[in-house]
C-alpha atoms as a PDB file:
ATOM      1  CA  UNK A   1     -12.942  -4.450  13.004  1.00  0.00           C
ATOM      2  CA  UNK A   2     -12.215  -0.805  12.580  1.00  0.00           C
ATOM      3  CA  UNK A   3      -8.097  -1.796  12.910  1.00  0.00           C
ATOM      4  CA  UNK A   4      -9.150  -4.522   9.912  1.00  0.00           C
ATOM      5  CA  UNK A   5     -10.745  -1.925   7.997  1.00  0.00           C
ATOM      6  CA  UNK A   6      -8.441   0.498   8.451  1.00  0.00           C
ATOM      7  CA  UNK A   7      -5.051  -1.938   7.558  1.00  0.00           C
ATOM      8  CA  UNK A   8      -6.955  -2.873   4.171  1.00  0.00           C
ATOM      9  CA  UNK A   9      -7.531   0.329   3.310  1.00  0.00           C
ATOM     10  CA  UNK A  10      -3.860   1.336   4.023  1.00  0.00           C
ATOM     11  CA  UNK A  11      -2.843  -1.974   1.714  1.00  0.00           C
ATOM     12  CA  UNK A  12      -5.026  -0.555  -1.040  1.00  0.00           C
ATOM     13  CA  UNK A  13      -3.627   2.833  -1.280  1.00  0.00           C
ATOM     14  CA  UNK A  14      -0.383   1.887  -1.103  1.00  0.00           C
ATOM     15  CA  UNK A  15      -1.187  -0.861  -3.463  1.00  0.00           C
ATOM     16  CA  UNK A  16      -1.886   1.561  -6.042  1.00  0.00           C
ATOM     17  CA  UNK A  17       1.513   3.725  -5.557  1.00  0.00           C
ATOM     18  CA  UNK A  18       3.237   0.370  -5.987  1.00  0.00           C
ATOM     19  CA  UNK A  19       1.379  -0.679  -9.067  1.00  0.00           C
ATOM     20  CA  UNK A  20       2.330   2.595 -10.651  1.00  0.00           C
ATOM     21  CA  UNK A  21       5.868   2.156  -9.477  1.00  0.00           C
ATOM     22  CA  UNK A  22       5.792  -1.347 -11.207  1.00  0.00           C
ATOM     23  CA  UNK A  23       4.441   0.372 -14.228  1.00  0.00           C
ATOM     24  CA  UNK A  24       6.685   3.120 -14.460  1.00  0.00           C
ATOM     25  CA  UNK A  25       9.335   0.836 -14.024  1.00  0.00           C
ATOM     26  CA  UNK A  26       8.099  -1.611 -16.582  1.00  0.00           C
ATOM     27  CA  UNK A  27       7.888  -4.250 -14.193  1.00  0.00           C
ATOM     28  CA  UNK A  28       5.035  -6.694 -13.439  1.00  0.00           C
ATOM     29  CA  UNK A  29       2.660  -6.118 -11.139  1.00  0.00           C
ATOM     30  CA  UNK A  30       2.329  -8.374  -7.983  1.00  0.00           C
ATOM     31  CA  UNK A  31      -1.268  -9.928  -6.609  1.00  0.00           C
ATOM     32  CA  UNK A  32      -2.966  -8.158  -3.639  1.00  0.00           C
ATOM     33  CA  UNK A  33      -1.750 -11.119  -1.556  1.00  0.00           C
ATOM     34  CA  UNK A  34       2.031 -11.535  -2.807  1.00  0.00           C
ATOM     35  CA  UNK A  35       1.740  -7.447  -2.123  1.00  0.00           C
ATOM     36  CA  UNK A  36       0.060  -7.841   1.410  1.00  0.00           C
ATOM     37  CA  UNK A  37       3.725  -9.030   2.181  1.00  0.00           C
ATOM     38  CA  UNK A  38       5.570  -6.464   0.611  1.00  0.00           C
ATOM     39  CA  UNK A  39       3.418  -3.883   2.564  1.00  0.00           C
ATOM     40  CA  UNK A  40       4.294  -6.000   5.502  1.00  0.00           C
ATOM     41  CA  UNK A  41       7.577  -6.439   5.172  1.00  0.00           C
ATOM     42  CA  UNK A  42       8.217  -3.015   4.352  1.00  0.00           C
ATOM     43  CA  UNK A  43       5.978  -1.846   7.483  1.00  0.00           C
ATOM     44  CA  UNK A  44       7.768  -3.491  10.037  1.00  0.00           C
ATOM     45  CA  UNK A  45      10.842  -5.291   8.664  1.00  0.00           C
ATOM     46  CA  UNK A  46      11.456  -7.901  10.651  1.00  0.00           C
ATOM     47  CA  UNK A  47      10.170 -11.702   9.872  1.00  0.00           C
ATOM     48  CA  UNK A  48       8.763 -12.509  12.996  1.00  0.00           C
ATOM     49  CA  UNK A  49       5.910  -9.254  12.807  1.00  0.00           C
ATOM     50  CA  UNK A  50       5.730  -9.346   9.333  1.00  0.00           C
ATOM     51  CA  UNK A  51       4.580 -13.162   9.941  1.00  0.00           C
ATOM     52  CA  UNK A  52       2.196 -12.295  12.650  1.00  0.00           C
ATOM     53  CA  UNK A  53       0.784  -9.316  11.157  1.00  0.00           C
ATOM     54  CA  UNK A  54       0.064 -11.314   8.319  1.00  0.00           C
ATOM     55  CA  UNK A  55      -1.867 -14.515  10.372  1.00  0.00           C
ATOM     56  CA  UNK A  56      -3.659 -11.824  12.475  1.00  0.00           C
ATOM     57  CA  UNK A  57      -4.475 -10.444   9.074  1.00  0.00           C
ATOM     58  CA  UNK A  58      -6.165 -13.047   7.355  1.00  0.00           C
ATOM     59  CA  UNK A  59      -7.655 -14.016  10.864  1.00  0.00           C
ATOM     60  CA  UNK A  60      -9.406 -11.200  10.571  1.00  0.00           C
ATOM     61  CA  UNK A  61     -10.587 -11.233   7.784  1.00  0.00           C
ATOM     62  CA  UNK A  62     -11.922 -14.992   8.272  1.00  0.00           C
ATOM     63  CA  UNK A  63     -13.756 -13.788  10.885  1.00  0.00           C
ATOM     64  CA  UNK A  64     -15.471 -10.719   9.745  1.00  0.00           C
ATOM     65  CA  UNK A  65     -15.573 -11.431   6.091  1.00  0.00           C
ATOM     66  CA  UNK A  66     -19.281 -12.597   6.618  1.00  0.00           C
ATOM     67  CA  UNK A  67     -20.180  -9.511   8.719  1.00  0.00           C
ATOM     68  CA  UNK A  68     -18.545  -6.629   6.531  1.00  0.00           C
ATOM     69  CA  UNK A  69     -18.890  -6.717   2.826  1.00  0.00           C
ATOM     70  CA  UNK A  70     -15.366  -4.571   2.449  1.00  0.00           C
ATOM     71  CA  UNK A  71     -13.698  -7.273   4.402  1.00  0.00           C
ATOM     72  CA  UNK A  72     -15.417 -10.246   2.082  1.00  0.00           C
ATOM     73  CA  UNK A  73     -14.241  -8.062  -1.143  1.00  0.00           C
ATOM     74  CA  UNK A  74     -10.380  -7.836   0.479  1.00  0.00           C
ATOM     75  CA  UNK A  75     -11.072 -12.109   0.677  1.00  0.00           C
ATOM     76  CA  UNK A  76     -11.981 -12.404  -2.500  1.00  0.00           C
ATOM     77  CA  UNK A  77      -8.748 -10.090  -4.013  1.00  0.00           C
ATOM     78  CA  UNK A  78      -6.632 -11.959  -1.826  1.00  0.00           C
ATOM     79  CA  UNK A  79      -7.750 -15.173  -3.242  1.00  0.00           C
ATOM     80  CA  UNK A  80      -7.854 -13.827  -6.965  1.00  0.00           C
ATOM     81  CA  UNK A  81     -11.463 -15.049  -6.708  1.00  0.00           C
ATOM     82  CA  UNK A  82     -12.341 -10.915  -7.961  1.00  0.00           C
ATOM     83  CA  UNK A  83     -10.475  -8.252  -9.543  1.00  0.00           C
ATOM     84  CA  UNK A  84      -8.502  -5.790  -7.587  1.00  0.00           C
ATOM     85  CA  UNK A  85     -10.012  -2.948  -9.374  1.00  0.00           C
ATOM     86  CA  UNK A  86     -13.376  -4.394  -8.583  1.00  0.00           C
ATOM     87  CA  UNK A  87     -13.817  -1.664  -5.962  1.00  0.00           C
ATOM     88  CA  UNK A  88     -12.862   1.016  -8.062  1.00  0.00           C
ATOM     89  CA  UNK A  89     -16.441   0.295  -9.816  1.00  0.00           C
ATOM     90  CA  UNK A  90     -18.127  -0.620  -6.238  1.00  0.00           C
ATOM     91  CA  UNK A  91     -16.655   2.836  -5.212  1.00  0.00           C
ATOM     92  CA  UNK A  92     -18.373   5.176  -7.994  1.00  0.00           C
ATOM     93  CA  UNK A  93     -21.506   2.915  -7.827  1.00  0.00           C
ATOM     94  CA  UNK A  94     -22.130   3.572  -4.118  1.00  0.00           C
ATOM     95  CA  UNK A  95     -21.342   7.572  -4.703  1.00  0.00           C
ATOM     96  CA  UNK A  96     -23.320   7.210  -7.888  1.00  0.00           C
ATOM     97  CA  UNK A  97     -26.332   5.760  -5.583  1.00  0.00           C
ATOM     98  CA  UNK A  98     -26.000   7.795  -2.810  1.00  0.00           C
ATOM     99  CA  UNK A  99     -26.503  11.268  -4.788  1.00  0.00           C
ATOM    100  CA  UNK A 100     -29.166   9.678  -6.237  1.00  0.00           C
ATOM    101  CA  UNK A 101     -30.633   8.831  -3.091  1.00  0.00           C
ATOM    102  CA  UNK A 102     -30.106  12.440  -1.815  1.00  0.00           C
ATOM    103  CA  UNK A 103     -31.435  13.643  -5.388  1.00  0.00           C
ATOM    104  CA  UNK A 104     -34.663  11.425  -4.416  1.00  0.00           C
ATOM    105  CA  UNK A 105     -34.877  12.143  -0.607  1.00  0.00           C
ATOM    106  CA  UNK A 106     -34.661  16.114  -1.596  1.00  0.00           C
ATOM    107  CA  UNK A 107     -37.660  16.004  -4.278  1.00  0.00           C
ATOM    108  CA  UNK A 108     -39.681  13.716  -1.725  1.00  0.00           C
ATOM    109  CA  UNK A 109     -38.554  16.291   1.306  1.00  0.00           C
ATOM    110  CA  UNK A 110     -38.011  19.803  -0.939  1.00  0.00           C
ATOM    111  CA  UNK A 111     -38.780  21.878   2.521  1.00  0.00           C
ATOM    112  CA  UNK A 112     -36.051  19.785   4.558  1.00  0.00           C
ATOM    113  CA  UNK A 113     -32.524  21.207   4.348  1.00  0.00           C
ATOM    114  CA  UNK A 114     -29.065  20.036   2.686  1.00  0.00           C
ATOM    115  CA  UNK A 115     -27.771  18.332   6.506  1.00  0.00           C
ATOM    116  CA  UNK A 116     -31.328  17.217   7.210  1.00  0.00           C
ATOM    117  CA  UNK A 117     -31.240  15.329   3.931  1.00  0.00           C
ATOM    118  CA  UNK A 118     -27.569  13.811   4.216  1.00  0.00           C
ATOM    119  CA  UNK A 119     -29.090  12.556   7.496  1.00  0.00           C
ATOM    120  CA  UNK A 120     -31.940  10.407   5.945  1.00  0.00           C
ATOM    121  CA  UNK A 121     -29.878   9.276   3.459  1.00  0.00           C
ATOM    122  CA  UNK A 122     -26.526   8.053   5.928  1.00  0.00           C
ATOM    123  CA  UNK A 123     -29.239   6.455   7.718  1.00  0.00           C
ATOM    124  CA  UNK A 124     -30.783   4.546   5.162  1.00  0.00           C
ATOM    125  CA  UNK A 125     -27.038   3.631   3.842  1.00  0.00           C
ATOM    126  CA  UNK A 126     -26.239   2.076   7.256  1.00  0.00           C
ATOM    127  CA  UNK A 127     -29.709   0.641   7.700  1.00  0.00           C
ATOM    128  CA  UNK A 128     -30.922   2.186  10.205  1.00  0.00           C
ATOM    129  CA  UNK A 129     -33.876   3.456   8.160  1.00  0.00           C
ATOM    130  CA  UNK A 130     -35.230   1.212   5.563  1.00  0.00           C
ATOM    131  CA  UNK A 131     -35.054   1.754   1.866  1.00  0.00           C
ATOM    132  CA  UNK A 132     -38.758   1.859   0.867  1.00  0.00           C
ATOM    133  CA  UNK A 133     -39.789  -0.542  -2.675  1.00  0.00           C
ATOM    134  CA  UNK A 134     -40.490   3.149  -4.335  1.00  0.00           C
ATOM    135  CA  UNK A 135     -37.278   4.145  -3.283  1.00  0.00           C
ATOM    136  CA  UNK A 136     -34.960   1.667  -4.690  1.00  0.00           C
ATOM    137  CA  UNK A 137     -37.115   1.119  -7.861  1.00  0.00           C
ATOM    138  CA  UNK A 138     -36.933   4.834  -8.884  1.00  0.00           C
ATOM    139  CA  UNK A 139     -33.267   4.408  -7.846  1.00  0.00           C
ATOM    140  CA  UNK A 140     -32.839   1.666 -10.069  1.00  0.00           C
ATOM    141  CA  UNK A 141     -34.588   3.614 -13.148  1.00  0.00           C
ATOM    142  CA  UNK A 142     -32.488   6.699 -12.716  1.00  0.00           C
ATOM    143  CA  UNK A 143     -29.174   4.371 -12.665  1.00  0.00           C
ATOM    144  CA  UNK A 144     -30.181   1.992 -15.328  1.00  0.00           C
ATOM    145  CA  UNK A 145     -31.769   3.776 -18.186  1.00  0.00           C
ATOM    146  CA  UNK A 146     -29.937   1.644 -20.840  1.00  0.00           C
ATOM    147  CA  UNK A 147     -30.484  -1.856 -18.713  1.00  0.00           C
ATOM    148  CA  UNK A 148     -32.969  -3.835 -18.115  1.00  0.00           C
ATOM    149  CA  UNK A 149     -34.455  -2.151 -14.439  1.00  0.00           C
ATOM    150  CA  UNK A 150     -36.592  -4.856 -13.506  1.00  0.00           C
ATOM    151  CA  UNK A 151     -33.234  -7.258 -13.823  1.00  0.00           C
ATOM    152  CA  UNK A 152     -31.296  -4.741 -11.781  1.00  0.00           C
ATOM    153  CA  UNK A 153     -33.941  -3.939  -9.528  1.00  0.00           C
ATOM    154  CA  UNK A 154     -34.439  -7.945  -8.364  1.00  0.00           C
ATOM    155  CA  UNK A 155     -30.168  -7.559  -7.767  1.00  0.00           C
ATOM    156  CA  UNK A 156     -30.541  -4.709  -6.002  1.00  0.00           C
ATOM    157  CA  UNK A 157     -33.212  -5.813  -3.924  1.00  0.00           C
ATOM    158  CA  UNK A 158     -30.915  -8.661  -3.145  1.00  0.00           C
ATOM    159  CA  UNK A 159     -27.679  -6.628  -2.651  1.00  0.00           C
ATOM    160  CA  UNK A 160     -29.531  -4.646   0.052  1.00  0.00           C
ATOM    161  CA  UNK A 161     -31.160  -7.735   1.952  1.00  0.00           C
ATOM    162  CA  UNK A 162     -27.781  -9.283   2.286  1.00  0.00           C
ATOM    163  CA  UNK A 163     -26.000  -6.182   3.297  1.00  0.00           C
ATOM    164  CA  UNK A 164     -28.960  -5.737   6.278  1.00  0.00           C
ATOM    165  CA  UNK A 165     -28.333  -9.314   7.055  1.00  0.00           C
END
């Protein structure tokens, strides 16, 4: 899994060198899967591992795409089934939510320290300590002043049951 997570991420940030490249050049852009075999091809040149780095590839992510939600998003680009800069949002909501989280964990715990609170709240965010119905609903409100927070609250509350499942 880690070796999964770890090749996707590589794909991504060379993906985004090559779409600038592309741009630069004034050249179109390729999908995330016709690039998968560019990054392939250019990683290890030969047709043989470029073809078995890319069935071991989407083996993997067959496998674990129910398990990790970063895996399932990778799917979905693949397939064109979401938007490659899909996790550029994803990305600045989760930072967005965690500081908010820490915000929240610090005015609930104002005598526990700056490490002490990055604890509670990297335990929460792996689920090892559960996100209390005050928690995410004040969450919600402070990230959703201009929406609808009972909407967003139901999809959050569903967001976070499926990522604990």
């Amino acid at each position: 899994m880690k070796q999964l997570r770890d090749t996707i991420a590589d794909i991504y940030l060379c993906k985004v060198k090559f779409d600038k490249k592309c741009e630069e050049n004034r050249q179109p852009k390729e999908t995330m899967e016709q690039f998968m075999y560019t990054y392939l091809n250019q990683k290890y040149g030969l047709k043989a591992l470029v073809v078995e780095w890319a069935s071991a590839l989407l083996i993997g992510v067959k496998q674990y795409t129910s398990e990790d939600h970063e895996v399932k998003l990778f799917d979905k680009v693949i397939k064109n089934e979401c938007d490659e800069e899909f996790r550029f949002i994803e990305a600045h909501l989760k930072e967005t939510m965690y500081q908010s989280l820490k915000t929240l964990l610090k005015e609930k715990y104002f005598f526990k320290i700056e490490s002490e609170i990055a604890k509670l709240a990297d335990s929460i965010v792996v689920g090892a300590s559960a996100l209390e119905d005050w928690m995410w609903r004040k969450l919600t409100e402070r990230l959703c002043d201009t929406i609808d927070s009972e909407a967003v609250s139901a999809k959050l509350a569903l967001v976070i049951a499926d990522k604990r499942r």
